[in-house]
N, C-alpha and C. Protein backbone atom coordinates (compact mmCIF):
# COMPACT_ATOMS: atom_id res chain seq x y z
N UNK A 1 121.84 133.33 118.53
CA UNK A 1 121.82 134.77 118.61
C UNK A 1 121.67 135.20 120.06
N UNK A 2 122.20 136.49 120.19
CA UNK A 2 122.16 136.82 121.93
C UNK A 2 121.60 138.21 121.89
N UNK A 3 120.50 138.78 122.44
CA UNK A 3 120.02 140.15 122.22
C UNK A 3 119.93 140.53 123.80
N UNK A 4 120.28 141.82 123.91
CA UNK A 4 119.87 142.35 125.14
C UNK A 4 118.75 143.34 125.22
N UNK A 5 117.99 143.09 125.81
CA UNK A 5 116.95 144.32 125.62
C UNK A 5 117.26 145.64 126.81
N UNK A 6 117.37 146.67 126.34
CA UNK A 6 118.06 147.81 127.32
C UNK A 6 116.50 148.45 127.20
N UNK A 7 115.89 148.51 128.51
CA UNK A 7 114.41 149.54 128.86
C UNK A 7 114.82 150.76 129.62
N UNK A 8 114.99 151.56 128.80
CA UNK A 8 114.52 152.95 129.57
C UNK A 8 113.40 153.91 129.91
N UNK A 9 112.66 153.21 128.92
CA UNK A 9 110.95 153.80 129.25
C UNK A 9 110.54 153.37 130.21
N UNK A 10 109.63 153.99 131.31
CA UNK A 10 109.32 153.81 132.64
C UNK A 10 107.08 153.38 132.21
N UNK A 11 106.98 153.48 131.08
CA UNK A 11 105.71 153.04 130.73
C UNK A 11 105.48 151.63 130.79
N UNK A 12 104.28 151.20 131.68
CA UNK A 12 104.10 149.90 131.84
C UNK A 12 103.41 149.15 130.66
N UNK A 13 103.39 150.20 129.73
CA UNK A 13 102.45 149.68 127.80
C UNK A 13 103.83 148.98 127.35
N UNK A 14 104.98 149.97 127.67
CA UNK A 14 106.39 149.62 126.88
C UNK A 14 107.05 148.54 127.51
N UNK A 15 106.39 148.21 128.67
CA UNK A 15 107.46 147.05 129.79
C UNK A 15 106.78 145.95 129.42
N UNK A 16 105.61 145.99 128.68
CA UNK A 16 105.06 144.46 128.80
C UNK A 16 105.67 143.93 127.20
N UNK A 17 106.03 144.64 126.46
CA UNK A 17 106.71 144.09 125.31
C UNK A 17 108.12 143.47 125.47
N UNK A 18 108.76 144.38 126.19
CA UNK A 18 109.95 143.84 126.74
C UNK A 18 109.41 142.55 127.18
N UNK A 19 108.66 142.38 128.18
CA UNK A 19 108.64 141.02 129.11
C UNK A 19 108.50 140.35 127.82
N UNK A 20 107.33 140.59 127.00
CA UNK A 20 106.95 139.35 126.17
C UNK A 20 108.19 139.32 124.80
N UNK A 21 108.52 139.96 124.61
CA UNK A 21 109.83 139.77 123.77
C UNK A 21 110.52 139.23 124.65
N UNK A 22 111.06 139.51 125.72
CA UNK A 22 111.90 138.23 126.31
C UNK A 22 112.01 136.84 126.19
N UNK A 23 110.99 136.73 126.65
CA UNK A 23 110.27 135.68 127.13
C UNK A 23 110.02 134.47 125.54
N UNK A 24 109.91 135.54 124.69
CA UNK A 24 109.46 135.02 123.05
C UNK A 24 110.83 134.60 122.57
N UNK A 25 111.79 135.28 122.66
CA UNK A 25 113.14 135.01 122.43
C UNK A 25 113.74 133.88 122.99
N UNK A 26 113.86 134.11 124.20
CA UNK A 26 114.07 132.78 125.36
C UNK A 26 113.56 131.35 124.84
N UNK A 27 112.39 132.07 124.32
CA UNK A 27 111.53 130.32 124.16
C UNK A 27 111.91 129.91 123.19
N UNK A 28 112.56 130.40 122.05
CA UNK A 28 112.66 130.14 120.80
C UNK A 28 114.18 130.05 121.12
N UNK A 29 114.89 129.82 121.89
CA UNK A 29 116.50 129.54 121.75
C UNK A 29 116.96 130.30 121.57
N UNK A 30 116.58 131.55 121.76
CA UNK A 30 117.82 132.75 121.82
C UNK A 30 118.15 133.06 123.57
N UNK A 31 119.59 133.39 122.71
CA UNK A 31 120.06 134.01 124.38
C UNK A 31 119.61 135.42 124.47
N UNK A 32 118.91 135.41 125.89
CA UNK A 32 118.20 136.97 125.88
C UNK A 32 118.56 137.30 127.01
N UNK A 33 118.36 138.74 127.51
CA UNK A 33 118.17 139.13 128.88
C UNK A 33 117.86 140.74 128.89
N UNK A 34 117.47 140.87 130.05
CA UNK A 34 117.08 142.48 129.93
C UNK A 34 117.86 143.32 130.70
N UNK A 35 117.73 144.77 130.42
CA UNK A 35 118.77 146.05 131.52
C UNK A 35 118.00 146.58 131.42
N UNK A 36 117.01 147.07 132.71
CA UNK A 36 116.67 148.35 133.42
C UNK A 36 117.37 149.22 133.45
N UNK A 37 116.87 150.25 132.69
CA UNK A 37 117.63 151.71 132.86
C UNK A 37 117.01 152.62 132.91
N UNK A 38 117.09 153.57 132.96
CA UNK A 38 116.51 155.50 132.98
C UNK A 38 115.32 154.93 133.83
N UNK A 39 114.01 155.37 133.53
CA UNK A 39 112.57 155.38 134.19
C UNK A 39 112.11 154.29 135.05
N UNK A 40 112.50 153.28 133.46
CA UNK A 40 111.92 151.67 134.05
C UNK A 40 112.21 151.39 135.35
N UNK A 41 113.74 151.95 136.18
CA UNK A 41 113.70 151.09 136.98
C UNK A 41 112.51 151.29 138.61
N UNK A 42 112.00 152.36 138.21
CA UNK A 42 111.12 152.80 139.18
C UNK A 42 109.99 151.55 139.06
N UNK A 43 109.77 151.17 137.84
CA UNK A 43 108.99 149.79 138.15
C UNK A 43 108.51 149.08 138.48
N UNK A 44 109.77 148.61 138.94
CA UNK A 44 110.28 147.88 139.88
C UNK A 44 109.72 147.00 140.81
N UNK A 45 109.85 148.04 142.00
CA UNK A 45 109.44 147.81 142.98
C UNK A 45 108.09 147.27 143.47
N UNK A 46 106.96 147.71 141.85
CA UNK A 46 105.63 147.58 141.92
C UNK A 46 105.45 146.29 141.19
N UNK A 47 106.23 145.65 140.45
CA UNK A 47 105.99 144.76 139.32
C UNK A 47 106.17 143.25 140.02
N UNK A 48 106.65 143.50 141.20
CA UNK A 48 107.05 142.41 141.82
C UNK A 48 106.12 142.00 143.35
N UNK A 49 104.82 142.88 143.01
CA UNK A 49 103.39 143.00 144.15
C UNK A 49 102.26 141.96 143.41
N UNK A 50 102.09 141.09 144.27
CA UNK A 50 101.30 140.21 143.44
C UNK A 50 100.15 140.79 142.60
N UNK A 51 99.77 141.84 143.24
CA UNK A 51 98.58 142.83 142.32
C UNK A 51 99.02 143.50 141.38
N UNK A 52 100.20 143.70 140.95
CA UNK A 52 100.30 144.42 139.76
C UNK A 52 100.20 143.76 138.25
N UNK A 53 99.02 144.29 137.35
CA UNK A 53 99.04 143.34 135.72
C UNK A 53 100.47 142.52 135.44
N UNK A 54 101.67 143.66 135.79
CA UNK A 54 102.65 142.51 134.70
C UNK A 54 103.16 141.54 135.99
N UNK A 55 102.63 141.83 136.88
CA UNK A 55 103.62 140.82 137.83
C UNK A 55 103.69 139.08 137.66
N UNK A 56 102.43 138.56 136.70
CA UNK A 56 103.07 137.25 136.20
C UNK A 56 104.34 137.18 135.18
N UNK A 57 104.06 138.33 134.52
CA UNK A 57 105.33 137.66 133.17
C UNK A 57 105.99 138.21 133.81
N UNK A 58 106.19 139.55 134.98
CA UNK A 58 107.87 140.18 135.43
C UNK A 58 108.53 138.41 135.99
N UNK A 59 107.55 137.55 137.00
CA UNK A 59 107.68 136.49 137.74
C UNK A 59 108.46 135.53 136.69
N UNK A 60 107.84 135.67 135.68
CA UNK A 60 108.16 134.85 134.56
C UNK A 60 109.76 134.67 134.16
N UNK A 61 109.91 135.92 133.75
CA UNK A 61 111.06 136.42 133.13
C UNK A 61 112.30 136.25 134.39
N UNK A 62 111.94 136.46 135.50
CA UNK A 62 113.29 136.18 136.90
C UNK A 62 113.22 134.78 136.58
N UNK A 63 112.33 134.18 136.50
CA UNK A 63 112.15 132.67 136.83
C UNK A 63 112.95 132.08 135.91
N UNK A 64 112.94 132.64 134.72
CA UNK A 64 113.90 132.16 133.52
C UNK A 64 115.35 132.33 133.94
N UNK A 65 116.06 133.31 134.56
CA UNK A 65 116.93 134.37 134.63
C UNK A 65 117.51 135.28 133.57
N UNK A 66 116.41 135.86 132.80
CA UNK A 66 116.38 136.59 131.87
C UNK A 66 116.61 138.32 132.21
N UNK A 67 116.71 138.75 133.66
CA UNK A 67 116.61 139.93 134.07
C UNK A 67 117.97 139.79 134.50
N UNK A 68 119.03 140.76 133.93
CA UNK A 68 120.33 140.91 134.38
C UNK A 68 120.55 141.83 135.40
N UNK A 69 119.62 143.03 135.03
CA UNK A 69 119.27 144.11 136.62
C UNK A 69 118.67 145.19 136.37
N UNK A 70 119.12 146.05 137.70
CA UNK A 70 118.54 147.12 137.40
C UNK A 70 119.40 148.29 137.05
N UNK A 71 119.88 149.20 136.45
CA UNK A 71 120.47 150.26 136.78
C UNK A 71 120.96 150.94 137.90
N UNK A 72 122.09 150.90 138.49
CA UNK A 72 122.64 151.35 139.96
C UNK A 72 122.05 152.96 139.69
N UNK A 73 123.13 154.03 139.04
CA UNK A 73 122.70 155.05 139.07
C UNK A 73 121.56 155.56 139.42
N UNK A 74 120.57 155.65 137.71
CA UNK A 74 119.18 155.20 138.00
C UNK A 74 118.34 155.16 139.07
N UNK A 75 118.42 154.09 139.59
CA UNK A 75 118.01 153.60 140.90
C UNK A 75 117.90 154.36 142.01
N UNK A 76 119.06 155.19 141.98
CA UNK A 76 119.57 156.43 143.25
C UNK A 76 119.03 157.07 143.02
N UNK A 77 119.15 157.74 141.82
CA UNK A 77 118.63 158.96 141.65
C UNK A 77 117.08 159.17 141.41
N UNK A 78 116.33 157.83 141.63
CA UNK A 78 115.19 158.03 141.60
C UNK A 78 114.80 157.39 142.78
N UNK A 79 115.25 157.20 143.71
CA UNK A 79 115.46 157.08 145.10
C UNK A 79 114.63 155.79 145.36
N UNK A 80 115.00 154.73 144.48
CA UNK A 80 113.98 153.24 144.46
C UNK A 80 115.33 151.89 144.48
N UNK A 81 116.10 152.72 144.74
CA UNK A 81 117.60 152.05 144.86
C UNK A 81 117.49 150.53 146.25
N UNK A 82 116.96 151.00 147.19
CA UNK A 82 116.68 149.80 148.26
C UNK A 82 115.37 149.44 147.79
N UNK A 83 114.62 149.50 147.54
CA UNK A 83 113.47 148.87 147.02
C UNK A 83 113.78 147.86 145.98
N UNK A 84 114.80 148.66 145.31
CA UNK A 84 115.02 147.77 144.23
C UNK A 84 116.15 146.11 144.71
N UNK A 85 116.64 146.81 145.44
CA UNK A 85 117.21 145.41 146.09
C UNK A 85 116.28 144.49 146.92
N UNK A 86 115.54 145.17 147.70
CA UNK A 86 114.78 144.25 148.64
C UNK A 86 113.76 143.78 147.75
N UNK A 87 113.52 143.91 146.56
CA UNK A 87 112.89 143.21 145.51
C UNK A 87 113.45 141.87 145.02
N UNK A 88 114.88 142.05 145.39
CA UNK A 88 116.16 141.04 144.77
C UNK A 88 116.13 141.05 143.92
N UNK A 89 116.30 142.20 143.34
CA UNK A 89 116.96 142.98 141.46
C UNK A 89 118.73 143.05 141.73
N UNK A 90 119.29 142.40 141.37
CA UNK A 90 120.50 143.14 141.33
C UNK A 90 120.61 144.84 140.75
N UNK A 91 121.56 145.30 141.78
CA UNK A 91 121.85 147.23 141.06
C UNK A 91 123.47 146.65 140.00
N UNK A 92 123.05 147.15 139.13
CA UNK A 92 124.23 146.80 137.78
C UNK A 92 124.71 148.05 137.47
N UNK A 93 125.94 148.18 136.99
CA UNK A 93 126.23 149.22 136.47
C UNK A 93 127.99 149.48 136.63
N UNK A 94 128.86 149.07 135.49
CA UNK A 94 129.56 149.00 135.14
C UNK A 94 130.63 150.15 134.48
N UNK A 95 129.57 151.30 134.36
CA UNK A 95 129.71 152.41 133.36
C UNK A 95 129.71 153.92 133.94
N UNK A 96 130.28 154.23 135.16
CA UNK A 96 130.01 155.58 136.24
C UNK A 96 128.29 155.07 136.90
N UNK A 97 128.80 153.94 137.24
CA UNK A 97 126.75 153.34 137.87
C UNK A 97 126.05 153.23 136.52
N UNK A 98 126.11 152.98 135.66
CA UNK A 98 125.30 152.54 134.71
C UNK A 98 125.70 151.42 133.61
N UNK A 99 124.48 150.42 133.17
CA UNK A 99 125.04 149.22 132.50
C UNK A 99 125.70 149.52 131.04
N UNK A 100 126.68 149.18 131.36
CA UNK A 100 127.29 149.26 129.72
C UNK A 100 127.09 148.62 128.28
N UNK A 101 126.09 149.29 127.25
CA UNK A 101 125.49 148.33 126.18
C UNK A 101 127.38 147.77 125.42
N UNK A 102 128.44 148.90 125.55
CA UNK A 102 129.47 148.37 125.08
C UNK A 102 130.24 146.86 125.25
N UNK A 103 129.83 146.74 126.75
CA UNK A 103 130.53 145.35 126.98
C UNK A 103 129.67 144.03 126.58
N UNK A 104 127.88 144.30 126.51
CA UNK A 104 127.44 143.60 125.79
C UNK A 104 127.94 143.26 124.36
N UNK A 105 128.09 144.04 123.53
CA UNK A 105 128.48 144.57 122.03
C UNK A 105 129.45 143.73 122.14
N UNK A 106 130.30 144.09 123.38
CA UNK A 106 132.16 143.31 122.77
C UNK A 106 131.61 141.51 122.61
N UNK A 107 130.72 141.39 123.70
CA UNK A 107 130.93 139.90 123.76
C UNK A 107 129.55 138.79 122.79
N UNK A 108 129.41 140.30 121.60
CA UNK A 108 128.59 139.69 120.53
C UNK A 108 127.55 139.91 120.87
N UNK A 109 126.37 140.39 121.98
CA UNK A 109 125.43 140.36 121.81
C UNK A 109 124.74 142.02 121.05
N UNK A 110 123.55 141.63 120.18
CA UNK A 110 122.72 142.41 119.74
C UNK A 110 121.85 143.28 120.68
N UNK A 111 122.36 144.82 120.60
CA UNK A 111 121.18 145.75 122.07
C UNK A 111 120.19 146.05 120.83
N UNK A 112 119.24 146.33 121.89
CA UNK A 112 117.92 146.95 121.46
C UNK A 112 117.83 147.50 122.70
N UNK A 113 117.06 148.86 122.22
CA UNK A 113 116.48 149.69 123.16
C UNK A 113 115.01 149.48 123.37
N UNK A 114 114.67 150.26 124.32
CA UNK A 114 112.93 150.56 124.39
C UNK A 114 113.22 152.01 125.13
């Protein structure tokens, strides 16, 4: 099975499920990965500071390569767009700057939102 998890909630209560659903999926032989979108990707930039709570499982989840990116658009318009690179997030976005759940869909995988 292949699921993508699409986060648009910018709540760090809602980002740690993502991580650990990733991560739970992954371990169990599914193909997983995640898309930063809308809020989340403001994140970001903080999740990847050794002081921040989720910054082991965010560490986790790159380490796997379970993080496909961040939202280009997004990103701009919440003006965390170079942060988000100098984080080494890829900016994704396929869709007028934004990731397309359609081309996931075509190539079989299952979206879920947050």
């Amino acid at each position: 099975m292949k699921t993508v998890l699409f986060v648009f909630n910018g709540d760090p209560m809602c980002f740690i499920h993502v991580l650990l659903n990733a991560l739970d999926l992954h371990g169990h032989g599914h193909e997983t990965c995640i898309v930063m979108e809308g809020a989340s990707v403001a994140l970001a930039p903080a999740l990847v500071k050794a002081g921040h709570p989720l910054a082991p499982l965010f560490a986790q989840v790159r380490e796997k390569g379970l993080l496909a990116g961040a939202c280009k658009a997004c990103s701009v318009k919440l003006g965390v767009a170079a942060e988000v690179e100098a984080a080494g997030i890829a900016l994704i976005g396929d869709m007028s700057g934004h990731p397309s759940m359609r081309s996931y869909m075509d190539a079989g995988w299952q979206v879920i939102t947050f």
